[in-house]
N, C-alpha and C. Protein backbone atom coordinates (compact mmCIF):
# COMPACT_ATOMS: atom_id res chain seq x y z
N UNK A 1 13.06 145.20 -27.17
CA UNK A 1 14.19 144.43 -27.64
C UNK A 1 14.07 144.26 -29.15
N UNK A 2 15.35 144.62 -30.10
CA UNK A 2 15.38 144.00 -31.34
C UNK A 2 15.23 143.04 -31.68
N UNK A 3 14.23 142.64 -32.81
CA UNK A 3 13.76 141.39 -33.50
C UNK A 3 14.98 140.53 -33.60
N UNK A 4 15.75 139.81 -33.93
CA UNK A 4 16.85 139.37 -34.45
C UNK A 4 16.67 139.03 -35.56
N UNK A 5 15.20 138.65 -36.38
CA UNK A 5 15.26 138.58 -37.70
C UNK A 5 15.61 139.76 -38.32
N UNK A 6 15.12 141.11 -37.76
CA UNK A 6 15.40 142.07 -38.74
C UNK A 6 16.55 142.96 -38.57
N UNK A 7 16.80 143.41 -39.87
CA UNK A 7 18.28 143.80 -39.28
C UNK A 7 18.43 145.32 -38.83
N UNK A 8 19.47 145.87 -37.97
CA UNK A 8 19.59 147.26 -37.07
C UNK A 8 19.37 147.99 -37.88
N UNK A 9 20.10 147.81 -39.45
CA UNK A 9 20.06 149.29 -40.03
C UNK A 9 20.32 148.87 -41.96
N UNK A 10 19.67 149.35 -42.76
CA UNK A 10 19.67 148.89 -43.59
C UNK A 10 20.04 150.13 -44.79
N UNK A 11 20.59 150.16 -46.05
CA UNK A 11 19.88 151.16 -47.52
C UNK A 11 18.84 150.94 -47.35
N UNK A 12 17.94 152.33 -47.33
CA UNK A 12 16.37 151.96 -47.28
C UNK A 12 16.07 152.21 -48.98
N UNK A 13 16.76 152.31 -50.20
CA UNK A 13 16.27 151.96 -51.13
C UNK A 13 16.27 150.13 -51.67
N UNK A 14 17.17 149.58 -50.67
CA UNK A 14 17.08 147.65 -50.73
C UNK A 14 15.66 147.43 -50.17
N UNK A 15 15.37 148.18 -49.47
CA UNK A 15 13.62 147.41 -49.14
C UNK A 15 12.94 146.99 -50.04
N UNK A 16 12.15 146.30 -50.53
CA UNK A 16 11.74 146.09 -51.76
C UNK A 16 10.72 146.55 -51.80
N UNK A 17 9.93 147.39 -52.61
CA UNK A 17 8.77 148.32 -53.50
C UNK A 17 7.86 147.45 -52.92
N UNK A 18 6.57 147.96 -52.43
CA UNK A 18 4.97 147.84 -51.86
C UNK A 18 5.16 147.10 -53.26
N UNK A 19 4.33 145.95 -53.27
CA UNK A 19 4.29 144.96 -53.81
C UNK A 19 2.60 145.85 -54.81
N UNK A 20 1.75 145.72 -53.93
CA UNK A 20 0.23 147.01 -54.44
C UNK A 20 0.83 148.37 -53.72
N UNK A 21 0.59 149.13 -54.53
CA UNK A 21 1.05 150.59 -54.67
C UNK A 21 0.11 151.21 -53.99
N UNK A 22 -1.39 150.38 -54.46
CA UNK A 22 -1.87 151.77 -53.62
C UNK A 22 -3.55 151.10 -53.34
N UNK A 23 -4.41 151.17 -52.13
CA UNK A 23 -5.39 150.56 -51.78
C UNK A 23 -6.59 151.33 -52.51
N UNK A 24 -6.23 152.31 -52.79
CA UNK A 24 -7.55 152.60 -53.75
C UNK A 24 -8.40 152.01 -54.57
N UNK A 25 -9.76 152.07 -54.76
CA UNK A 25 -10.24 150.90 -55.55
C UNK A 25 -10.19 152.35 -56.92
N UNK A 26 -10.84 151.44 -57.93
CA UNK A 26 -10.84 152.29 -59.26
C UNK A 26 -11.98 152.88 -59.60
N UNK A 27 -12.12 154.01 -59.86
CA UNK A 27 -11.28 154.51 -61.16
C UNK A 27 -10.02 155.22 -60.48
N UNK A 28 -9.69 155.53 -59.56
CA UNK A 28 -8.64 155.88 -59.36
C UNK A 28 -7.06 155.18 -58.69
N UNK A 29 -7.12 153.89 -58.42
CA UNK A 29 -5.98 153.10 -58.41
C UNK A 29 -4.82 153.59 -59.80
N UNK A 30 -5.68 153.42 -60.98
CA UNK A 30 -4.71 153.48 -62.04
C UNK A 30 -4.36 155.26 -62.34
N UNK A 31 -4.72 156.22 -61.35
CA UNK A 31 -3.65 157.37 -61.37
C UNK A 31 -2.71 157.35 -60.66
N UNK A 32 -2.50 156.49 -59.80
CA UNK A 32 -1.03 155.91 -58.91
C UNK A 32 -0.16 155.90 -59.28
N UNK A 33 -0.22 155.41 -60.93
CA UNK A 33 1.25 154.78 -62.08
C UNK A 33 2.14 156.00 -61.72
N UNK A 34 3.61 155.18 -61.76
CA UNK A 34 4.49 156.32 -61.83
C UNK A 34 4.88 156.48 -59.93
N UNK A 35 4.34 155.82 -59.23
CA UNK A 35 4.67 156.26 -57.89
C UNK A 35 5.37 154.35 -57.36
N UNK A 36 6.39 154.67 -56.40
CA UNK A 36 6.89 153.82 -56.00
C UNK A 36 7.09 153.70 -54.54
N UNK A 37 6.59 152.72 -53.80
CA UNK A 37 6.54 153.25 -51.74
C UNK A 37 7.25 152.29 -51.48
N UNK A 38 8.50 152.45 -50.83
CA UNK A 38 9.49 151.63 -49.87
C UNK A 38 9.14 151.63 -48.54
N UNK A 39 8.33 150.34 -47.80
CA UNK A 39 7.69 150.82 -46.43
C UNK A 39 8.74 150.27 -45.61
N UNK A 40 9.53 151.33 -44.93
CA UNK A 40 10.76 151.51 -44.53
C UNK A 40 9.98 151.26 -42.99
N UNK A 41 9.37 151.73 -42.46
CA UNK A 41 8.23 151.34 -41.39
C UNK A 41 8.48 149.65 -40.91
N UNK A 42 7.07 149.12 -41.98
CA UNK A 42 7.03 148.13 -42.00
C UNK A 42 8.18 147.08 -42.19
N UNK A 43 9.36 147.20 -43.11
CA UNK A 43 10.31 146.56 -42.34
C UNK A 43 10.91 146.69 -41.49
N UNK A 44 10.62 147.47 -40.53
CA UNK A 44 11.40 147.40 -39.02
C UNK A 44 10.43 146.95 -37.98
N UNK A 45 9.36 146.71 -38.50
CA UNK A 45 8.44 146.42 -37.65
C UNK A 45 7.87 147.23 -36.99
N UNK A 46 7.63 148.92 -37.03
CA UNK A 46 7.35 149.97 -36.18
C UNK A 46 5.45 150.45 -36.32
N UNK A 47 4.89 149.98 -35.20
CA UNK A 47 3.77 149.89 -34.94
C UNK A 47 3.14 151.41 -35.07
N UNK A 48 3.81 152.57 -34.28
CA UNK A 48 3.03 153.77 -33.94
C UNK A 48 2.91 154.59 -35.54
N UNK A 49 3.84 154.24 -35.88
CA UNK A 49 3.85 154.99 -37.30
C UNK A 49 4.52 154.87 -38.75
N UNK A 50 4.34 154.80 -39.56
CA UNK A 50 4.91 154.53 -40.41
C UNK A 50 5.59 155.26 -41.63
N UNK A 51 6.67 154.88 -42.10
CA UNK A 51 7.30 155.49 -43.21
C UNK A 51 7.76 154.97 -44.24
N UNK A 52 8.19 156.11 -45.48
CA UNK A 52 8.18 155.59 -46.83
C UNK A 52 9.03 156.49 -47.20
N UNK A 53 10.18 155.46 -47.99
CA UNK A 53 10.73 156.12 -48.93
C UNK A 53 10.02 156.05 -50.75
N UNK A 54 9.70 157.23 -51.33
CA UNK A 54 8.95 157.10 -52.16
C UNK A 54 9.25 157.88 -53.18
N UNK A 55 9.16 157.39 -54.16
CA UNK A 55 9.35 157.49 -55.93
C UNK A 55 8.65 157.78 -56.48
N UNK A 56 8.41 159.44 -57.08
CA UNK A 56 7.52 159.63 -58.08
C UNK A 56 7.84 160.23 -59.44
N UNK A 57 7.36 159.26 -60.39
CA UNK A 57 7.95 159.48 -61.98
C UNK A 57 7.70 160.72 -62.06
N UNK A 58 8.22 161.53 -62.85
CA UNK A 58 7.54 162.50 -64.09
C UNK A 58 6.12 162.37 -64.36
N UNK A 59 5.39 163.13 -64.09
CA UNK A 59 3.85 163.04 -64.51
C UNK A 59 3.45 162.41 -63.38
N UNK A 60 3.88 161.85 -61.79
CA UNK A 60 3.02 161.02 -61.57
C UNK A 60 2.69 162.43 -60.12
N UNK A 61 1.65 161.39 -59.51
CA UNK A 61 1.25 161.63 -58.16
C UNK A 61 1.57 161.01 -56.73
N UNK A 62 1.84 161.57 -55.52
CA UNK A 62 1.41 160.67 -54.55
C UNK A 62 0.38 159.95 -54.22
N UNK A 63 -0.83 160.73 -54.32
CA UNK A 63 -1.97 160.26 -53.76
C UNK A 63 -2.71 161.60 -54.13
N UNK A 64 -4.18 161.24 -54.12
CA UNK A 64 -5.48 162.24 -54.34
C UNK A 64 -5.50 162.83 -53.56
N UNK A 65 -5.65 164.17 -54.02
CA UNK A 65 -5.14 165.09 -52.88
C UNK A 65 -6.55 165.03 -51.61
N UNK A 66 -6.00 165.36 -50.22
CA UNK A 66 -6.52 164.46 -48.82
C UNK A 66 -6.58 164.97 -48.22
N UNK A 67 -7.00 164.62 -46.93
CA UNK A 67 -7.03 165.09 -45.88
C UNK A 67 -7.21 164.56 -44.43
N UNK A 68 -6.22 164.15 -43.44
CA UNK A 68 -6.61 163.33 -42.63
C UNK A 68 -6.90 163.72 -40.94
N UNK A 69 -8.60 163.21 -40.42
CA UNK A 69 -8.78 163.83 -39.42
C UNK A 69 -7.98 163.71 -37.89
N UNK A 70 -7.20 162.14 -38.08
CA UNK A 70 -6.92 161.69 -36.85
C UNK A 70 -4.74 161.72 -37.13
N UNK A 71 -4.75 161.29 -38.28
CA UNK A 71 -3.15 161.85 -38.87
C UNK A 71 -2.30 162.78 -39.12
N UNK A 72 -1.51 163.00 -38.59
CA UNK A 72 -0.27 163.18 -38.81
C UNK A 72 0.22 163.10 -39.94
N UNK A 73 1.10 164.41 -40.82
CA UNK A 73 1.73 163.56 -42.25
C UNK A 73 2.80 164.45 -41.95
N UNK A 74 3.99 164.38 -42.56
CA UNK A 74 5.03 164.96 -42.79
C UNK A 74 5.77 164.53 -44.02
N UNK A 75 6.26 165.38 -44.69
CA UNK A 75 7.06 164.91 -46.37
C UNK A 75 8.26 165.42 -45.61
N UNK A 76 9.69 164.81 -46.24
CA UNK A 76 10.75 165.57 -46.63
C UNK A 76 11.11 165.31 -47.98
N UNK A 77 11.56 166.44 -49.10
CA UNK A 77 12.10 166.27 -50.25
C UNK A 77 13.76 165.64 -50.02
N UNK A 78 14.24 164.62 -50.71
CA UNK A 78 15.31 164.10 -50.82
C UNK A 78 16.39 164.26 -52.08
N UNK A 79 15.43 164.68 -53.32
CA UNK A 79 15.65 164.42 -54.69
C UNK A 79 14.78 164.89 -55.20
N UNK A 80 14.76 166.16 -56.41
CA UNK A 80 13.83 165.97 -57.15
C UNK A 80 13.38 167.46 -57.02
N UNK A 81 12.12 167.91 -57.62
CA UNK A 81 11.10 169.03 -57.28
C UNK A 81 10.28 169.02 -57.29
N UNK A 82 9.36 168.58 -56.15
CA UNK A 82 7.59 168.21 -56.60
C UNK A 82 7.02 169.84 -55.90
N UNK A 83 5.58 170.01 -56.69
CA UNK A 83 5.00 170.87 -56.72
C UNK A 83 3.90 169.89 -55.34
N UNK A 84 4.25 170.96 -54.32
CA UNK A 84 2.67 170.50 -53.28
C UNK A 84 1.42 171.14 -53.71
N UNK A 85 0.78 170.33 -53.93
CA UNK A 85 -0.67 170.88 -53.92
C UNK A 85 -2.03 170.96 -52.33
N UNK A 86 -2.16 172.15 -51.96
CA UNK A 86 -2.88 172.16 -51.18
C UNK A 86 -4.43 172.81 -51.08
N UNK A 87 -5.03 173.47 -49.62
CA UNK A 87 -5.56 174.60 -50.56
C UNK A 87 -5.66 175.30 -50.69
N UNK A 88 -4.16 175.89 -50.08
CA UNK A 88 -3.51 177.24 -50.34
C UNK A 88 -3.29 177.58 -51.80
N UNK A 89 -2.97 176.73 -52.54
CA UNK A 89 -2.30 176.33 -54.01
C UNK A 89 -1.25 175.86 -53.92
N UNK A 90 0.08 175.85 -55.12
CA UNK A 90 0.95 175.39 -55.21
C UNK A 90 2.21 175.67 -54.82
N UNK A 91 3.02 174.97 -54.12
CA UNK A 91 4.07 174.87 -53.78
C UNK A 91 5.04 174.23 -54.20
N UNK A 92 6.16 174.70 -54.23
CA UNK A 92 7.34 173.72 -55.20
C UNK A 92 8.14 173.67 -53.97
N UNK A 93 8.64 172.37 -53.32
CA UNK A 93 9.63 172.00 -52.49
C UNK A 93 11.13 171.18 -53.67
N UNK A 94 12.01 171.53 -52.87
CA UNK A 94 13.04 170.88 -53.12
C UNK A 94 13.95 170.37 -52.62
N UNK A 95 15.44 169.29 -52.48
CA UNK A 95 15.73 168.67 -51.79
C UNK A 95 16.32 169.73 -50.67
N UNK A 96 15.75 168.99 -49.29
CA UNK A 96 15.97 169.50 -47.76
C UNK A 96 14.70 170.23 -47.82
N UNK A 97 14.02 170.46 -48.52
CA UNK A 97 12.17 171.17 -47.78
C UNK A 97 11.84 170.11 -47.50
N UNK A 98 10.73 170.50 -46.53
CA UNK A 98 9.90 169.85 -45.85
C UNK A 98 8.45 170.51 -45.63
N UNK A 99 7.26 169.68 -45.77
CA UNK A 99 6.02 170.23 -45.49
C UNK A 99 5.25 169.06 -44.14
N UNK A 100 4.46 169.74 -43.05
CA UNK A 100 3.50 168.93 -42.62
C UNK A 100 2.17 169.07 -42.57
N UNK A 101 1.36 168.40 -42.13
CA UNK A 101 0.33 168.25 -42.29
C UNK A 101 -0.59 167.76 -41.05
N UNK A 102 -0.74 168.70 -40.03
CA UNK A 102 -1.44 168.45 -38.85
C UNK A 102 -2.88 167.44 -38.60
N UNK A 103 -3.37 166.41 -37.91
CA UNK A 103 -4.48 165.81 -38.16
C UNK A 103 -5.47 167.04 -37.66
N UNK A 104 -6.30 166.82 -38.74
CA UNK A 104 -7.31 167.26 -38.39
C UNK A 104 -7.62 169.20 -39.03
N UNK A 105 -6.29 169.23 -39.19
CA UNK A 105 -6.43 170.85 -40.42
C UNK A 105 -6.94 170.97 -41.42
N UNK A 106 -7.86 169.86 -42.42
CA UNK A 106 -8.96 170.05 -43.12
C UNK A 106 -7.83 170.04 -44.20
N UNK A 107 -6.48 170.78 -44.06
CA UNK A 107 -5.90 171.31 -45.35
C UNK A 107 -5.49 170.00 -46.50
N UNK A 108 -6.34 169.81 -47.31
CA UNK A 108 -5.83 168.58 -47.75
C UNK A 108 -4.75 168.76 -48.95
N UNK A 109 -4.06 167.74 -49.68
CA UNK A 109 -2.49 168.01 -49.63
C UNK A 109 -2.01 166.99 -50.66
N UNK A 110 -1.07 167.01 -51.37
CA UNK A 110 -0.67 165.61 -52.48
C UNK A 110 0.75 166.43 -53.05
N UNK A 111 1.19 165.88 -53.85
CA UNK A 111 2.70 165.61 -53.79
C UNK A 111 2.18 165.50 -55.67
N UNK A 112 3.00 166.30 -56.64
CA UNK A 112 2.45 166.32 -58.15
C UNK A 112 4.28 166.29 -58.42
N UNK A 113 4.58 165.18 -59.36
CA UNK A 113 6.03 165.41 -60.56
C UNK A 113 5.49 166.54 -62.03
N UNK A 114 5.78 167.46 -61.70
CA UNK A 114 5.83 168.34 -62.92
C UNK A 114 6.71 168.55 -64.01
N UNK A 115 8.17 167.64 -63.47
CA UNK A 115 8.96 167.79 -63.96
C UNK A 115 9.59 166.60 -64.72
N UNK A 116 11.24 166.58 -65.21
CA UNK A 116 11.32 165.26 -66.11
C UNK A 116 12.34 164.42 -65.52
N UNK A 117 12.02 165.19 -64.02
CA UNK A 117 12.96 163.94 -63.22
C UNK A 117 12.45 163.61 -62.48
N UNK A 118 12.54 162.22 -61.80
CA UNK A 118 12.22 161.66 -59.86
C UNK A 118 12.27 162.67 -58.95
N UNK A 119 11.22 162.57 -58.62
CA UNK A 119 11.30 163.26 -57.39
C UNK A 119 11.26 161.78 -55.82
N UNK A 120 12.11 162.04 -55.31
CA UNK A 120 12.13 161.00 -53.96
C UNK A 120 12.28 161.66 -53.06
N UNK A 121 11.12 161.74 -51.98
CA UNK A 121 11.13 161.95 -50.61
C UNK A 121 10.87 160.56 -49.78
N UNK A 122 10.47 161.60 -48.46
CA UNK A 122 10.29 160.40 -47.16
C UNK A 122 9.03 161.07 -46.58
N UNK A 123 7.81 160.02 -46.54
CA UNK A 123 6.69 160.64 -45.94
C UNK A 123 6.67 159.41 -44.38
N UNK A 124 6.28 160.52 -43.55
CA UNK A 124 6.07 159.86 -41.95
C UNK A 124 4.56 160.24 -41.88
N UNK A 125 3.94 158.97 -41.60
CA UNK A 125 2.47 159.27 -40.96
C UNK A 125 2.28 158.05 -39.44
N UNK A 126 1.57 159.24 -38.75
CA UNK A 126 0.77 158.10 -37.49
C UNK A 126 0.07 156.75 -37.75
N UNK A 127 0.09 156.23 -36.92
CA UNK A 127 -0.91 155.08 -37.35
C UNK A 127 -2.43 155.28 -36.78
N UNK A 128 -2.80 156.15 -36.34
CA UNK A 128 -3.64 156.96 -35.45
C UNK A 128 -5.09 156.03 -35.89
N UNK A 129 -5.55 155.23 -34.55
CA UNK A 129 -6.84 154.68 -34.56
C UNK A 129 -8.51 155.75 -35.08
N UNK A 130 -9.29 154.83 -36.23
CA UNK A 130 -10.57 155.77 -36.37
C UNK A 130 -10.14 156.64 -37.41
N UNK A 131 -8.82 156.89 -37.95
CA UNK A 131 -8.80 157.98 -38.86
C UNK A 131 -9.68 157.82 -40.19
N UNK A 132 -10.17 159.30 -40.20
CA UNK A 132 -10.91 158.94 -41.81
C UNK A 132 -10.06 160.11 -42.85
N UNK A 133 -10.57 160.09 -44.18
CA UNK A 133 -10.13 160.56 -45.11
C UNK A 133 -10.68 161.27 -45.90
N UNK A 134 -10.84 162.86 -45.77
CA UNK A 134 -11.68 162.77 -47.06
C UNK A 134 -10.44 163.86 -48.41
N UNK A 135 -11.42 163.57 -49.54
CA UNK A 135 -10.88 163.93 -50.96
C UNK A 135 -11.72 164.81 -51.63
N UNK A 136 -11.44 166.33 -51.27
CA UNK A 136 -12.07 166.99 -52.01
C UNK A 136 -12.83 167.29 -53.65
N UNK A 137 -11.69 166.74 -54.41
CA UNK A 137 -11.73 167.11 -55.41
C UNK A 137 -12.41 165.22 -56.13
N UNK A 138 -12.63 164.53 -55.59
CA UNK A 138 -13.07 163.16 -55.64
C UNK A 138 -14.26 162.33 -54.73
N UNK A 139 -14.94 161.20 -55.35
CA UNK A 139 -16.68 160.76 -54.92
C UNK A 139 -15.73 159.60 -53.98
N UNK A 140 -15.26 160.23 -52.71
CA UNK A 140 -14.39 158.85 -52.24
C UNK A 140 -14.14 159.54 -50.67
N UNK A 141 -13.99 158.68 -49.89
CA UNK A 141 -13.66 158.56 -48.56
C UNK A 141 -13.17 157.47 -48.08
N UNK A 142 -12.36 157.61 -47.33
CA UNK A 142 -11.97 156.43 -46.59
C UNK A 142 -12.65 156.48 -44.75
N UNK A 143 -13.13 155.39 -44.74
CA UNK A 143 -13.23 155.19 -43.62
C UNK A 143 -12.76 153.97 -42.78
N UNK A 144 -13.14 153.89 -41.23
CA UNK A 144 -12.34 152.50 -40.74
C UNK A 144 -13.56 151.54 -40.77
N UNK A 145 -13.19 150.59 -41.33
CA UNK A 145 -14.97 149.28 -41.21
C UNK A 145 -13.72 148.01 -40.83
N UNK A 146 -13.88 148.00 -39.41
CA UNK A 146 -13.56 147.28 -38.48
C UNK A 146 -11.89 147.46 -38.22
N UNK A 147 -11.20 146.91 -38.17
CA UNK A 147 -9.86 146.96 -38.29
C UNK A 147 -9.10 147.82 -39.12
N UNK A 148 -9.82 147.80 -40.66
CA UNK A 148 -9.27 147.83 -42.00
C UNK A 148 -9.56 149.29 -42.56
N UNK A 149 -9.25 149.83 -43.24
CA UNK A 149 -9.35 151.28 -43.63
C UNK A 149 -10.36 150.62 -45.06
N UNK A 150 -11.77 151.41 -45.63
CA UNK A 150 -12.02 151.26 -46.79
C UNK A 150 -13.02 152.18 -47.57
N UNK A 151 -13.49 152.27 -48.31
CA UNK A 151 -13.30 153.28 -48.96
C UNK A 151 -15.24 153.73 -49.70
N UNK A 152 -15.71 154.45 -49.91
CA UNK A 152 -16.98 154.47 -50.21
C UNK A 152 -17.02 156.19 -50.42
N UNK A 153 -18.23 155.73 -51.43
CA UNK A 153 -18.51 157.19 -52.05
C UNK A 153 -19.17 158.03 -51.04
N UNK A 154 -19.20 159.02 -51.96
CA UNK A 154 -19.62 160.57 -50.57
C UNK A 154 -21.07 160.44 -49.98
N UNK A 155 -21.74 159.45 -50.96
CA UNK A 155 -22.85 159.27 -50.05
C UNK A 155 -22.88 157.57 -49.43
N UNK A 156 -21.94 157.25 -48.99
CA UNK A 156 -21.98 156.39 -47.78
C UNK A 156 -21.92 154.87 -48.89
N UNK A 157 -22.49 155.00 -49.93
CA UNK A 157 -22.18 153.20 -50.56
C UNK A 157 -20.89 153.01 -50.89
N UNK A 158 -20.63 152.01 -50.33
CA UNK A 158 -19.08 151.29 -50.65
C UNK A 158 -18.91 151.10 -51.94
N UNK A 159 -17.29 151.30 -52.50
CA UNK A 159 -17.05 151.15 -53.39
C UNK A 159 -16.54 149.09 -53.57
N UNK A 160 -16.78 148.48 -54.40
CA UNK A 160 -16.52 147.21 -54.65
C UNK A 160 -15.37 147.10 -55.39
């Protein structure tokens, strides 16, 4: 049954912007700049999985490029031309492409603005219990420590 607080159907650019952009601790939080996540998900309240409408400046990134063992990802381009980076190499999608990203294909993957406009897609991921993360090209992993997803270098000490 529908919430009655929330409403059937909304502009999913009125959602208002992830308040923190991005859970990474630093040094890499501050390569985020330039990215904007509408958790289109989370205001509907949808448990199994979640989605984002998302904004990336000129120059910016989605995220360090990844890889997830227990997730699910899927992009669609809406606006824009981002170059995928995988580790196939590069790919340029544009609006109506689409790329996914099977859990557990090792292929890890990120979303680059090369250009001097927005690029806005819609990324869908699982909420898939136990998932970890790793980042090739970075001293970082995510793992699950209890409930919470967090994050520690490649040899196992947490980052603070």
């Amino acid at each position: 049954m529908q919430n009655p607080s929330r409403p059937i159907a909304i502009v999913a650019a009125d959602v208002p912007p992830k308040s923190k952009q991005t859970a990474y601790p630093e040094p890499f939080a501050s390569r985020m700049t330039g990215r904007i996540k509408h958790a289109l998900g989370d205001h509907f309240g949808l448990q199994n999985f979640g989605v984002n409408l998302t904004t990336i400046a000129p120059g910016g990134v989605t995220a360090l490029r990844h890889a997830h063992t227990r997730q699910d990802e899927f992009v669609y381009i809406l606006q824009g031309t981002a170059t995928l980076k995988t580790d196939h190499g590069a790919t340029r999608l544009g609006p109506g492409m689409c790329a996914g990203f099977p859990a557990g294909s090792g292929d890890a993957h990120c979303l680059v603005n090369e250009t001097d406009d927005d690029v806005v897609y819609l990324e869908v991921g699982d909420r898939s219990i136990g998932d970890e993360v790793t980042y090739p090209e970075d001293d970082l992993k995510a793992i699950m420590i209890g409930t919470e997803r967090g994050f520690v270098h490649l040899d196992g000490t947490p980052y603070r």
